[in-house]
C-alpha atoms as a PDB file:
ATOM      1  CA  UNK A   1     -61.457 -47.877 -83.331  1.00  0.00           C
ATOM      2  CA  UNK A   2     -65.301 -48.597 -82.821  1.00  0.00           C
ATOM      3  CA  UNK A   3     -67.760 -46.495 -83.963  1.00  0.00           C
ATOM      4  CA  UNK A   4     -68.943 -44.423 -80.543  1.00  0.00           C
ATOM      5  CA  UNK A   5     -73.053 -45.171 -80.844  1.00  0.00           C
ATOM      6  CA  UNK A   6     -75.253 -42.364 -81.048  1.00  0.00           C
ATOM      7  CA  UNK A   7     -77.567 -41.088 -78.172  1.00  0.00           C
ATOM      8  CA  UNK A   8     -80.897 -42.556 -78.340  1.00  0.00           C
ATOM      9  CA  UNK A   9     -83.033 -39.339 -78.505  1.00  0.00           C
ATOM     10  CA  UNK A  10     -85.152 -38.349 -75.880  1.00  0.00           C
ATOM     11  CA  UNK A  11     -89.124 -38.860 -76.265  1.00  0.00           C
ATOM     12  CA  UNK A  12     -90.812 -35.707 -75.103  1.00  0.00           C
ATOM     13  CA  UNK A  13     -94.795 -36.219 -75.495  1.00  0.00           C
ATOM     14  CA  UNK A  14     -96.914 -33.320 -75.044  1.00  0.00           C
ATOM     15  CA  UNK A  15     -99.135 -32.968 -72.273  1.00  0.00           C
ATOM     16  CA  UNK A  16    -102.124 -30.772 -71.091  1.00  0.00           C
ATOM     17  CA  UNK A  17    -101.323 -27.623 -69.223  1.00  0.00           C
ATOM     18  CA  UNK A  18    -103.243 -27.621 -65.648  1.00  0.00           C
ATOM     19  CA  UNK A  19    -104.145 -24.942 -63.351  1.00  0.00           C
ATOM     20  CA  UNK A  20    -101.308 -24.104 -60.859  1.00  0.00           C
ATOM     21  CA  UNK A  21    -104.383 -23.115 -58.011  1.00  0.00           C
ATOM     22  CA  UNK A  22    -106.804 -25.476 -58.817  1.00  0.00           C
ATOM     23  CA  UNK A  23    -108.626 -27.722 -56.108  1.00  0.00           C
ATOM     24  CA  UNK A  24    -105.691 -30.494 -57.339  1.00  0.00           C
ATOM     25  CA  UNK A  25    -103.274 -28.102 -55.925  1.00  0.00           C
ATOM     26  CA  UNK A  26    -105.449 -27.194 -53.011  1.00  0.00           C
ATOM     27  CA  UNK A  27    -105.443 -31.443 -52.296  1.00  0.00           C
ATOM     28  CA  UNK A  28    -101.848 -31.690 -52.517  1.00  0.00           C
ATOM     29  CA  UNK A  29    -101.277 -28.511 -50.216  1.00  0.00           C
ATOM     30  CA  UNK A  30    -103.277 -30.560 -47.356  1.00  0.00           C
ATOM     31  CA  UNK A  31    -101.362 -33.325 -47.682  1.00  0.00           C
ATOM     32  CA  UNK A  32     -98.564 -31.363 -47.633  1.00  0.00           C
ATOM     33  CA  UNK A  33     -99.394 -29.507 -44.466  1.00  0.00           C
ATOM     34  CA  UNK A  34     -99.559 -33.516 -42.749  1.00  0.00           C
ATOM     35  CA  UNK A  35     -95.867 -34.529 -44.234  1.00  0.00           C
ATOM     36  CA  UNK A  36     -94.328 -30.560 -42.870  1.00  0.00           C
ATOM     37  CA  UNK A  37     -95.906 -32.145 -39.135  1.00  0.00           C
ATOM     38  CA  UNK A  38     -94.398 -35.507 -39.964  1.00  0.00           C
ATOM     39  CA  UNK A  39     -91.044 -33.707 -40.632  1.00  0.00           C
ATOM     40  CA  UNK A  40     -90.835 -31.615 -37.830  1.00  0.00           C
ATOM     41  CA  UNK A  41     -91.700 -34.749 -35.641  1.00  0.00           C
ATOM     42  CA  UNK A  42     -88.620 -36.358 -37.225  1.00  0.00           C
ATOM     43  CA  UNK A  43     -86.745 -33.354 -36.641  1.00  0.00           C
ATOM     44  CA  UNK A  44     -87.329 -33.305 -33.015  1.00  0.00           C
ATOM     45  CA  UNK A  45     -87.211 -37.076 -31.997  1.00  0.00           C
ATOM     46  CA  UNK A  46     -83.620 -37.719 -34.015  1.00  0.00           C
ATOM     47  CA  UNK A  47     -81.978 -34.245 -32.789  1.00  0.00           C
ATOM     48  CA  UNK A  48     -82.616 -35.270 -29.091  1.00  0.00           C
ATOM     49  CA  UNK A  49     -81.273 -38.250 -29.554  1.00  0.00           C
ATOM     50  CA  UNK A  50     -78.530 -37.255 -31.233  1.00  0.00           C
ATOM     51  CA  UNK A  51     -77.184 -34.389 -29.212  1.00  0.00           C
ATOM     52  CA  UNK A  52     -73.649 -33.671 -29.242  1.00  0.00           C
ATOM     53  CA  UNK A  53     -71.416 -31.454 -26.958  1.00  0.00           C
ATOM     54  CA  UNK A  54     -69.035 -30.623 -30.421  1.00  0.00           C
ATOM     55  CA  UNK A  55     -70.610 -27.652 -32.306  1.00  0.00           C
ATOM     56  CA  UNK A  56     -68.986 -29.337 -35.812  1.00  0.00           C
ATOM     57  CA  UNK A  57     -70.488 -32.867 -34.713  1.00  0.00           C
ATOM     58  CA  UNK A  58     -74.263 -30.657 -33.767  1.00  0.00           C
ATOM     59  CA  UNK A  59     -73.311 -28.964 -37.653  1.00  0.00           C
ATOM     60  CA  UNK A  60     -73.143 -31.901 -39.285  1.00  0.00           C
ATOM     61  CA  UNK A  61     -75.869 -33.619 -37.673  1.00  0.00           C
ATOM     62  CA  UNK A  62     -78.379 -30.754 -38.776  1.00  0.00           C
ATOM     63  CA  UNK A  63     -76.878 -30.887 -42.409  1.00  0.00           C
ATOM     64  CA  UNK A  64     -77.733 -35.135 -42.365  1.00  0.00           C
ATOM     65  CA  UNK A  65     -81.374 -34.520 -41.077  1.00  0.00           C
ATOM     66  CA  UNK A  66     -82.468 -31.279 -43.447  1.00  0.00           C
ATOM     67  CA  UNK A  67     -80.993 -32.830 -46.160  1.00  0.00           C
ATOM     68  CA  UNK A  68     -82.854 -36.091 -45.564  1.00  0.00           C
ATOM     69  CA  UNK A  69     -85.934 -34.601 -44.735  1.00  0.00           C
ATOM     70  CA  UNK A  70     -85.686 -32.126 -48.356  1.00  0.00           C
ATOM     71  CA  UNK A  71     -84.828 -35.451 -49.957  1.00  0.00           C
ATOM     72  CA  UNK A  72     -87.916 -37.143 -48.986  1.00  0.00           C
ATOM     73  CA  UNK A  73     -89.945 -34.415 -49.984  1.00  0.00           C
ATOM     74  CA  UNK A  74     -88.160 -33.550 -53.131  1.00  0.00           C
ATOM     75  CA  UNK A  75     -89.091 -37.302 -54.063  1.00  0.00           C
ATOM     76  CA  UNK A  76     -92.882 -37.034 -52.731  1.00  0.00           C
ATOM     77  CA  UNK A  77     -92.798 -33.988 -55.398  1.00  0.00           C
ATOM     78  CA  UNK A  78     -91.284 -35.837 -58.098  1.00  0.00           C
ATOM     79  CA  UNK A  79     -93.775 -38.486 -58.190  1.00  0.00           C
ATOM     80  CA  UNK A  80     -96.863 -36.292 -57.310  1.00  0.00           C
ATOM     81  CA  UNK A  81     -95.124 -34.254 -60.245  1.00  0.00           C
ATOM     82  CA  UNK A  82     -94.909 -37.287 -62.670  1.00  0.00           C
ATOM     83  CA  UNK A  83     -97.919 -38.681 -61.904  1.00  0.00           C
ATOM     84  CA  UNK A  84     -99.364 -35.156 -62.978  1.00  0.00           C
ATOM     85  CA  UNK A  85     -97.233 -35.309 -66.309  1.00  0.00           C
ATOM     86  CA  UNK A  86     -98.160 -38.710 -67.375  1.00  0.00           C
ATOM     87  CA  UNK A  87    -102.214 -37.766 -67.001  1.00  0.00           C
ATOM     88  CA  UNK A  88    -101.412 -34.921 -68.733  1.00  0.00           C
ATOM     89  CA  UNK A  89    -100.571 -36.710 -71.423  1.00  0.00           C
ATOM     90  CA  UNK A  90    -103.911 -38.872 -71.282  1.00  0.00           C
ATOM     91  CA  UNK A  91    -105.920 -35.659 -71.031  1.00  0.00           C
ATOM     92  CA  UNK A  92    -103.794 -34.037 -74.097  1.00  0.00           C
ATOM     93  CA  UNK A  93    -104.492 -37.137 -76.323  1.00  0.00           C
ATOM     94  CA  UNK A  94    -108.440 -37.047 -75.633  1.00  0.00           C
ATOM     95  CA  UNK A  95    -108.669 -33.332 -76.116  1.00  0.00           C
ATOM     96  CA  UNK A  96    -106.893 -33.640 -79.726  1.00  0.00           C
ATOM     97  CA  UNK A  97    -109.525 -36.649 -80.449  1.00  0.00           C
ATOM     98  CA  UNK A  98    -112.323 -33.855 -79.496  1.00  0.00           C
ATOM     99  CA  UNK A  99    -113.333 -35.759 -76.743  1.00  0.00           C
ATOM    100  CA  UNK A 100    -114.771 -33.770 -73.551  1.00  0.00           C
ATOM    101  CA  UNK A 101    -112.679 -32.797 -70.315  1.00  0.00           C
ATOM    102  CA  UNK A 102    -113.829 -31.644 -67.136  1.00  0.00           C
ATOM    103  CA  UNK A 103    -112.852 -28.835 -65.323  1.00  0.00           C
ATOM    104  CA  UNK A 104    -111.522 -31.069 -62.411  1.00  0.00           C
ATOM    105  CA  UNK A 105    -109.456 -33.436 -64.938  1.00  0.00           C
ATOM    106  CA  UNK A 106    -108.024 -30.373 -66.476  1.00  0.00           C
ATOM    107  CA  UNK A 107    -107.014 -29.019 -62.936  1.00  0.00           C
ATOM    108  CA  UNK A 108    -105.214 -32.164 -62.699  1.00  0.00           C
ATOM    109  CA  UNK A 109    -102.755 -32.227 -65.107  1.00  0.00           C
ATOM    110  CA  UNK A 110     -99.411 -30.875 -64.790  1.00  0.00           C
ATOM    111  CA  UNK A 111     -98.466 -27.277 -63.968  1.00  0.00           C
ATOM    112  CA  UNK A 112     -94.897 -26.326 -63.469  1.00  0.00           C
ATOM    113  CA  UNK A 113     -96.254 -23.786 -60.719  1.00  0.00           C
ATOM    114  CA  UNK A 114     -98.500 -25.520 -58.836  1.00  0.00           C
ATOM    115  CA  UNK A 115     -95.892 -27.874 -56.458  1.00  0.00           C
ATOM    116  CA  UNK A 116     -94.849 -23.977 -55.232  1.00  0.00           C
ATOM    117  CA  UNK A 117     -98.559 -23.049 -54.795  1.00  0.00           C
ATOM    118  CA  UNK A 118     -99.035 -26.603 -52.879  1.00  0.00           C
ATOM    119  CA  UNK A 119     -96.372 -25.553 -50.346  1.00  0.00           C
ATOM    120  CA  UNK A 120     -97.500 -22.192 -49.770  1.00  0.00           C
ATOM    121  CA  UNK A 121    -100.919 -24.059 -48.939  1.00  0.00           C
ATOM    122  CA  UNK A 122     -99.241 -27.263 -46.768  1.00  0.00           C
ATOM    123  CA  UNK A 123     -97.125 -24.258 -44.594  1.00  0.00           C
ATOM    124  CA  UNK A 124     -99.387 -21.865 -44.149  1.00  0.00           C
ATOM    125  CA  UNK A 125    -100.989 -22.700 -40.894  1.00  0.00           C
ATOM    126  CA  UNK A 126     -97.178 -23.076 -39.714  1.00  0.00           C
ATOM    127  CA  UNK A 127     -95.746 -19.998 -41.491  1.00  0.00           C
ATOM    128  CA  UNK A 128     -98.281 -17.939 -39.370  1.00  0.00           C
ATOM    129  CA  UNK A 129     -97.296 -19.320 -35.806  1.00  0.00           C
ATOM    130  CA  UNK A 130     -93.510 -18.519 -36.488  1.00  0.00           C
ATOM    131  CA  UNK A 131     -93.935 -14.978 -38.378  1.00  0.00           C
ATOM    132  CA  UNK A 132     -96.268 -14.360 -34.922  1.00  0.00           C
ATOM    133  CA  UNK A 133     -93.580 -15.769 -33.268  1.00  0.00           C
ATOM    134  CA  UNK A 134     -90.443 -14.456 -34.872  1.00  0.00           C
ATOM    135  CA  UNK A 135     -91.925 -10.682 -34.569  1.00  0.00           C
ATOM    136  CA  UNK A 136     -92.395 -11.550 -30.564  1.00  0.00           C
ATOM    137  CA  UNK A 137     -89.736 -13.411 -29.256  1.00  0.00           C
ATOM    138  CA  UNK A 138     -86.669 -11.741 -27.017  1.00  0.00           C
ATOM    139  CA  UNK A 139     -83.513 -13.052 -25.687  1.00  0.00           C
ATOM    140  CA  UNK A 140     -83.686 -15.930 -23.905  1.00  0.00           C
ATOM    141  CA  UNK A 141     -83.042 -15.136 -19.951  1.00  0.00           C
ATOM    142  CA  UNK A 142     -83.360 -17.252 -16.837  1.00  0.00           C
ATOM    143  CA  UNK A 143     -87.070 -17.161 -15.585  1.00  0.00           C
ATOM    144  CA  UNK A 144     -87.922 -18.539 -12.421  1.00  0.00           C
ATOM    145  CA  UNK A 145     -89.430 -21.555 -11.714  1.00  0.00           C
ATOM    146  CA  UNK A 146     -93.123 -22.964 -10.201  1.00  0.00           C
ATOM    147  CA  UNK A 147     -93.623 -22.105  -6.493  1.00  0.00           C
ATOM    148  CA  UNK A 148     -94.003 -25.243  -5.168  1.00  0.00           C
ATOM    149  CA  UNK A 149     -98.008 -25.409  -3.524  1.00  0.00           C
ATOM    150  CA  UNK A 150     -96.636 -25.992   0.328  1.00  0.00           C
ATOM    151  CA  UNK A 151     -95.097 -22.337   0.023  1.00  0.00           C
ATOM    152  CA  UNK A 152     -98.234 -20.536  -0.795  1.00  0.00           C
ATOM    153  CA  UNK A 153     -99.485 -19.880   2.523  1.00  0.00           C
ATOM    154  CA  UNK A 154     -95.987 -18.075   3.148  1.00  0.00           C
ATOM    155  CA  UNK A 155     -96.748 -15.929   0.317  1.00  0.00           C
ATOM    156  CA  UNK A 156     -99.532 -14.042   2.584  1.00  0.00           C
ATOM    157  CA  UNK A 157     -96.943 -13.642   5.478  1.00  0.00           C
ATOM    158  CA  UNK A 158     -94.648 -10.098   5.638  1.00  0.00           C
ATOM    159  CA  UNK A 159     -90.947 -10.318   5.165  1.00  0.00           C
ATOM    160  CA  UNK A 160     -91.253 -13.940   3.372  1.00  0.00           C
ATOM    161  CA  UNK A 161     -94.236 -12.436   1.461  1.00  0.00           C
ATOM    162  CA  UNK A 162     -92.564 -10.129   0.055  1.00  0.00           C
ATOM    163  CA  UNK A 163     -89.210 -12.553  -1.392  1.00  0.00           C
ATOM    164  CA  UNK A 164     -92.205 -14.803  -2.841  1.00  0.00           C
ATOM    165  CA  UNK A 165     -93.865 -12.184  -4.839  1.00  0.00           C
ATOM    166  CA  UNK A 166     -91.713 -12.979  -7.404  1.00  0.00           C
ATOM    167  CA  UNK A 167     -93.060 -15.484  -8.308  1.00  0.00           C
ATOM    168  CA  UNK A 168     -96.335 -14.182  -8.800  1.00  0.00           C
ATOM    169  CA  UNK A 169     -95.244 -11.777 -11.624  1.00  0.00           C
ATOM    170  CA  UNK A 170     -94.895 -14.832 -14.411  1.00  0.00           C
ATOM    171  CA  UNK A 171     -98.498 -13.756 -15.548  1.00  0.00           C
ATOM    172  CA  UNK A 172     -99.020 -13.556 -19.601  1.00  0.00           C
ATOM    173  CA  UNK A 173     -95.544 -15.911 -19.704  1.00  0.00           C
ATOM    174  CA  UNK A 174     -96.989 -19.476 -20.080  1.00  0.00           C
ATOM    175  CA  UNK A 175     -98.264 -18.686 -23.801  1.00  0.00           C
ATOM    176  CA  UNK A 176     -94.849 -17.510 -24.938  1.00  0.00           C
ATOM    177  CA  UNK A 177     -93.275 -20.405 -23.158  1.00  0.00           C
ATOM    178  CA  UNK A 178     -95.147 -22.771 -24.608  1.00  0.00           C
ATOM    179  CA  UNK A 179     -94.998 -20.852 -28.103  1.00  0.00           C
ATOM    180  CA  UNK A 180     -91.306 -20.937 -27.965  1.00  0.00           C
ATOM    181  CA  UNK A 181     -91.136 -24.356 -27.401  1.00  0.00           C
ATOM    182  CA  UNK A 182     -93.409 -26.126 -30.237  1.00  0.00           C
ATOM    183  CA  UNK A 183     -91.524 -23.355 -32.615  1.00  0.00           C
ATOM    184  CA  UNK A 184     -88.079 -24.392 -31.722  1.00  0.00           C
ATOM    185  CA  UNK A 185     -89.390 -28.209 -31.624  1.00  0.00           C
ATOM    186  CA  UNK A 186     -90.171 -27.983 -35.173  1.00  0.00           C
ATOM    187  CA  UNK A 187     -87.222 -25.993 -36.070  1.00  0.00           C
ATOM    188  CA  UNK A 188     -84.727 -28.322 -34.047  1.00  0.00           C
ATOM    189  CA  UNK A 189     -81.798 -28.841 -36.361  1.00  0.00           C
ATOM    190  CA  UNK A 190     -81.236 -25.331 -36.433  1.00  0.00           C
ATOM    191  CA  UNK A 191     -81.883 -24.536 -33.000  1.00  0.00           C
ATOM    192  CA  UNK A 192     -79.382 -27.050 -31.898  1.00  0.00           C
ATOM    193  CA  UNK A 193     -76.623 -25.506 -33.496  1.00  0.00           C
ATOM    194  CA  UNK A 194     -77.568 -21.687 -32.568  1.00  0.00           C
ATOM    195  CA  UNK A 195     -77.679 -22.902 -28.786  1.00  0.00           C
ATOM    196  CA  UNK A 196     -74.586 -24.082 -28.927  1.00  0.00           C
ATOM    197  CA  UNK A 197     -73.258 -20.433 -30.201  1.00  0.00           C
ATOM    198  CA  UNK A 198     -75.278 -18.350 -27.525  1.00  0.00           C
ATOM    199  CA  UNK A 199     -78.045 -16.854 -26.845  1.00  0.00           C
ATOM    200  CA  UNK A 200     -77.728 -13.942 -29.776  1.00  0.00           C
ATOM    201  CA  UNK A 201     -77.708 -16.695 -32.132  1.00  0.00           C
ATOM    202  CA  UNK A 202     -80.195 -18.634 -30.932  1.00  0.00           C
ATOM    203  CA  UNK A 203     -82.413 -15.233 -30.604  1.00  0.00           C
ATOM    204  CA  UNK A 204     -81.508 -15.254 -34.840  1.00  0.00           C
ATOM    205  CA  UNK A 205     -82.390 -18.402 -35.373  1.00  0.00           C
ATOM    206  CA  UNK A 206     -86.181 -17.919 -33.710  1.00  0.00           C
ATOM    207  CA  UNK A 207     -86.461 -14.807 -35.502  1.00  0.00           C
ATOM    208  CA  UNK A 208     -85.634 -16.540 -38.995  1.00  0.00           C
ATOM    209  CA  UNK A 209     -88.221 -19.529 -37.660  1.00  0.00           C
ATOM    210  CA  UNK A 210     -90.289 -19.084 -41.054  1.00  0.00           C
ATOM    211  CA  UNK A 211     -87.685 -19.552 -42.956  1.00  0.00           C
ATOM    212  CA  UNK A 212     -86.247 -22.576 -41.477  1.00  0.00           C
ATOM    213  CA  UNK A 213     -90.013 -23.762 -41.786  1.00  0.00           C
ATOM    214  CA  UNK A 214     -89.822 -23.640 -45.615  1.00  0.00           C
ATOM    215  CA  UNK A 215     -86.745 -25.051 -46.287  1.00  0.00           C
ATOM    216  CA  UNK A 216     -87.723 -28.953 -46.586  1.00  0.00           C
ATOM    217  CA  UNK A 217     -91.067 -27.979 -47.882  1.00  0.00           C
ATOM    218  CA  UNK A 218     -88.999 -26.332 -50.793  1.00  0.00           C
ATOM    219  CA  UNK A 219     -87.962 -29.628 -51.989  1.00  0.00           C
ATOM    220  CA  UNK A 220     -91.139 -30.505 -52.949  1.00  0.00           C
ATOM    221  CA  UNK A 221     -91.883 -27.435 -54.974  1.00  0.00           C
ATOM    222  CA  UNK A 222     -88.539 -28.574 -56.798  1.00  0.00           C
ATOM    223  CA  UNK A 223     -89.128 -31.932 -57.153  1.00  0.00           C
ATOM    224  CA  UNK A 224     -92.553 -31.365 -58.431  1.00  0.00           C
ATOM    225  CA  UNK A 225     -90.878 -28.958 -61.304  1.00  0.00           C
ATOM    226  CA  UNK A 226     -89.367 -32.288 -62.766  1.00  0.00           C
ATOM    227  CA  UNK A 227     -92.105 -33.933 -63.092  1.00  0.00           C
ATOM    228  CA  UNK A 228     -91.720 -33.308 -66.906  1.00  0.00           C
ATOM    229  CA  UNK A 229     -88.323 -34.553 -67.038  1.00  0.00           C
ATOM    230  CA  UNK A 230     -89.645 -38.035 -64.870  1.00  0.00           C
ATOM    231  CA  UNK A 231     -92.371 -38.247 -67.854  1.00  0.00           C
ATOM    232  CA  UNK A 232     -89.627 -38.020 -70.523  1.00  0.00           C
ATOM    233  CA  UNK A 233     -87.129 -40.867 -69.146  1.00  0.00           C
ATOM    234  CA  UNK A 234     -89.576 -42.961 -68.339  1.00  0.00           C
ATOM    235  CA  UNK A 235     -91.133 -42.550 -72.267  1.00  0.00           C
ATOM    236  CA  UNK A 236     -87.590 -42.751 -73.404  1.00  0.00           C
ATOM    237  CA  UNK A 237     -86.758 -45.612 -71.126  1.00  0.00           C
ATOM    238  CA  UNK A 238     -90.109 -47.115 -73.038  1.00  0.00           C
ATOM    239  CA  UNK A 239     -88.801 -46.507 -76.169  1.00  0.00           C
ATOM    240  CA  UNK A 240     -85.227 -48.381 -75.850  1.00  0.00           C
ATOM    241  CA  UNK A 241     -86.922 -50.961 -74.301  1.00  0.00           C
ATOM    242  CA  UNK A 242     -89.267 -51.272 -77.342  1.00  0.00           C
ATOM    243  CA  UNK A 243     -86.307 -50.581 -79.592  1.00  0.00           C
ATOM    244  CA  UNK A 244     -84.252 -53.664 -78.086  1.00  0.00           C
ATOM    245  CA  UNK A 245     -87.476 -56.167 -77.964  1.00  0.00           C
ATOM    246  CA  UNK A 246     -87.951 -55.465 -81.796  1.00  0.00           C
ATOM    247  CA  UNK A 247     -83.909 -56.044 -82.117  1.00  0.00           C
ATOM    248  CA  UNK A 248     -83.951 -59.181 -79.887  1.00  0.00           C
ATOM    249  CA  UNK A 249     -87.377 -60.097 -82.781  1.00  0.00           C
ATOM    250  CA  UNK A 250     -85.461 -59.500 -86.058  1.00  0.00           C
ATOM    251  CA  UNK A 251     -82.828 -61.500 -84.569  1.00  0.00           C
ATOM    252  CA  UNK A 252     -84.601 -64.465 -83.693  1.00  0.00           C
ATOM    253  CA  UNK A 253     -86.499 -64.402 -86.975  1.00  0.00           C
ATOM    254  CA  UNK A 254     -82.818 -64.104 -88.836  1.00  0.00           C
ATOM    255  CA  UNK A 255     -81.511 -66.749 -86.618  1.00  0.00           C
ATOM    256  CA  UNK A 256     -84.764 -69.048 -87.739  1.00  0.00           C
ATOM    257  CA  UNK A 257     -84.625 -68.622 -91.335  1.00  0.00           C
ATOM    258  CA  UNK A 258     -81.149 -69.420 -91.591  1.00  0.00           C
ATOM    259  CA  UNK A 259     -82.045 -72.834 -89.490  1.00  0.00           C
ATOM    260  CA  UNK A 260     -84.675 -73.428 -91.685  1.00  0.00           C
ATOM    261  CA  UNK A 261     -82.832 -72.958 -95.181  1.00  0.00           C
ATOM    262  CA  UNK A 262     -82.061 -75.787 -97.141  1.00  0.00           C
ATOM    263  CA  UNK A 263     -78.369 -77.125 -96.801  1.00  0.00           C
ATOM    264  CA  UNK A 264     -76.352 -76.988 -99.867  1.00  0.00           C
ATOM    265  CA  UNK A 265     -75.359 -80.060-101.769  1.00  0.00           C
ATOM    266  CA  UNK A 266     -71.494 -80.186-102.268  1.00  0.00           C
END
């Protein structure tokens, strides 16, 4: 039975300890705040086109796009989170050789905090419109629509006057409407499936708006909490490759020598 070989051990380097709300985090937070717009873009251009009558078909497309959209920012973490690891490391060697840092090279470095504090910074602006939002918004009803302009002079006349001035009490509306409608645009894969249960449900899903907002943005934060791990498989994946080239050395150098020894006289 062969010998089962032992795990090659894991190289874990230390690295420099950032801050987690330095101006680093405070760059990645704006950059953030662009990618939660490009999301939410995503999120309403693929959920009206695809828009299905079946509530399990609507489920399952909302599951497809918020788990796509955490992926790709759970991987946009992971790098920023790596890349953040490996200069740690850089920054962790030069401070051992006495060598000076800067404040702003220090900020750099990794922090297992600050892809959480970049998130709170990237959805800020956003968390604001749908907390406003989600403490204002009612239950959808039917609202009438725009008077069309060749009715307006009626509006002045008695009897039909007075069926028009309906339509005249839709002051204060517009800003709601219009509120409602970039909130549930960015919020889409949830919305669809709440319409499709009613209007209580869809009144829930507004109201929980700000939490729907940080869901993909999440991803990040978690992604950018491995960054340490990234570091340490790609130094361990450095080190077996190292391991085997010295291998794949001693071999040919055995392999020589043995070519190059005398032959024995029989």
């Amino acid at each position: 039975m062969p010998t089962p070989k032992k795990p090659f051990p894991e190289v874990v380097k230390p690295v420099l300890i950032g801050s987690w709300h330095g101006r680093d985090a405070w760059k990645q937070g704006a950059k953030l705040m662009l990618n939660i717009l490009f999301v939410s873009i995503i999120y309403l251009i693929l959920s009206l086109l695809l828009t299905f009558d079946a509530l399990a078909l609507r489920m399952i497309t909302a599951l497809v796009l918020i788990a796509t959209a955490v992926g790709y920012l759970y991987t946009t973490g992971v790098t920023a989170g790596h890349a953040d690891a490996a200069f740690g490391e850089i920054m962790y060697l030069r401070d051992q050789e006495g060598k000076p840092i800067t404040a702003e090279e220090r900020e750099r470095c990794f922090h297992p905090m600050k892809g959480l504090f970049a998130v709170l910074v990237g959805a800020a602006p956003y968390l604001v419109i749908t907390i406003v939002f989600a403490c204002i918004t009612t239950l959808s009803t039917y609202s009438l629509g725009v008077l069309p302009s060749w009715l307006t002079r009626y509006t002045r006349q008695s009897g039909i006057g007075d069926a028009l001035q309906y339509y005249q009490g839709r002051g204060g509306l517009e800003l709601f409407t219009i509120l409602r409608v970039v909130i549930r645009s960015m919020t889409m894969p949830f919305i669809n499936v709440a319409v499709k249960l009613g209007d209580v449900a869809t009144l829930w899903a507004e109201r929980l708006s700000p939490v729907w907002i940080l869901v993909a943005p999440m991803g990040y934060a978690l992604g950018y909490a491995q960054g340490l791990k990234a570091r340490t498989k790609i130094n361990t994946g450095i080190a077996i490759g190292d391991q085997k080239k010295k291998r794949r050395e001693r071999k040919a150098r055995r392999e020589r020598a043995r070519k190059s020894a005398p032959e024995r006289l029989i």
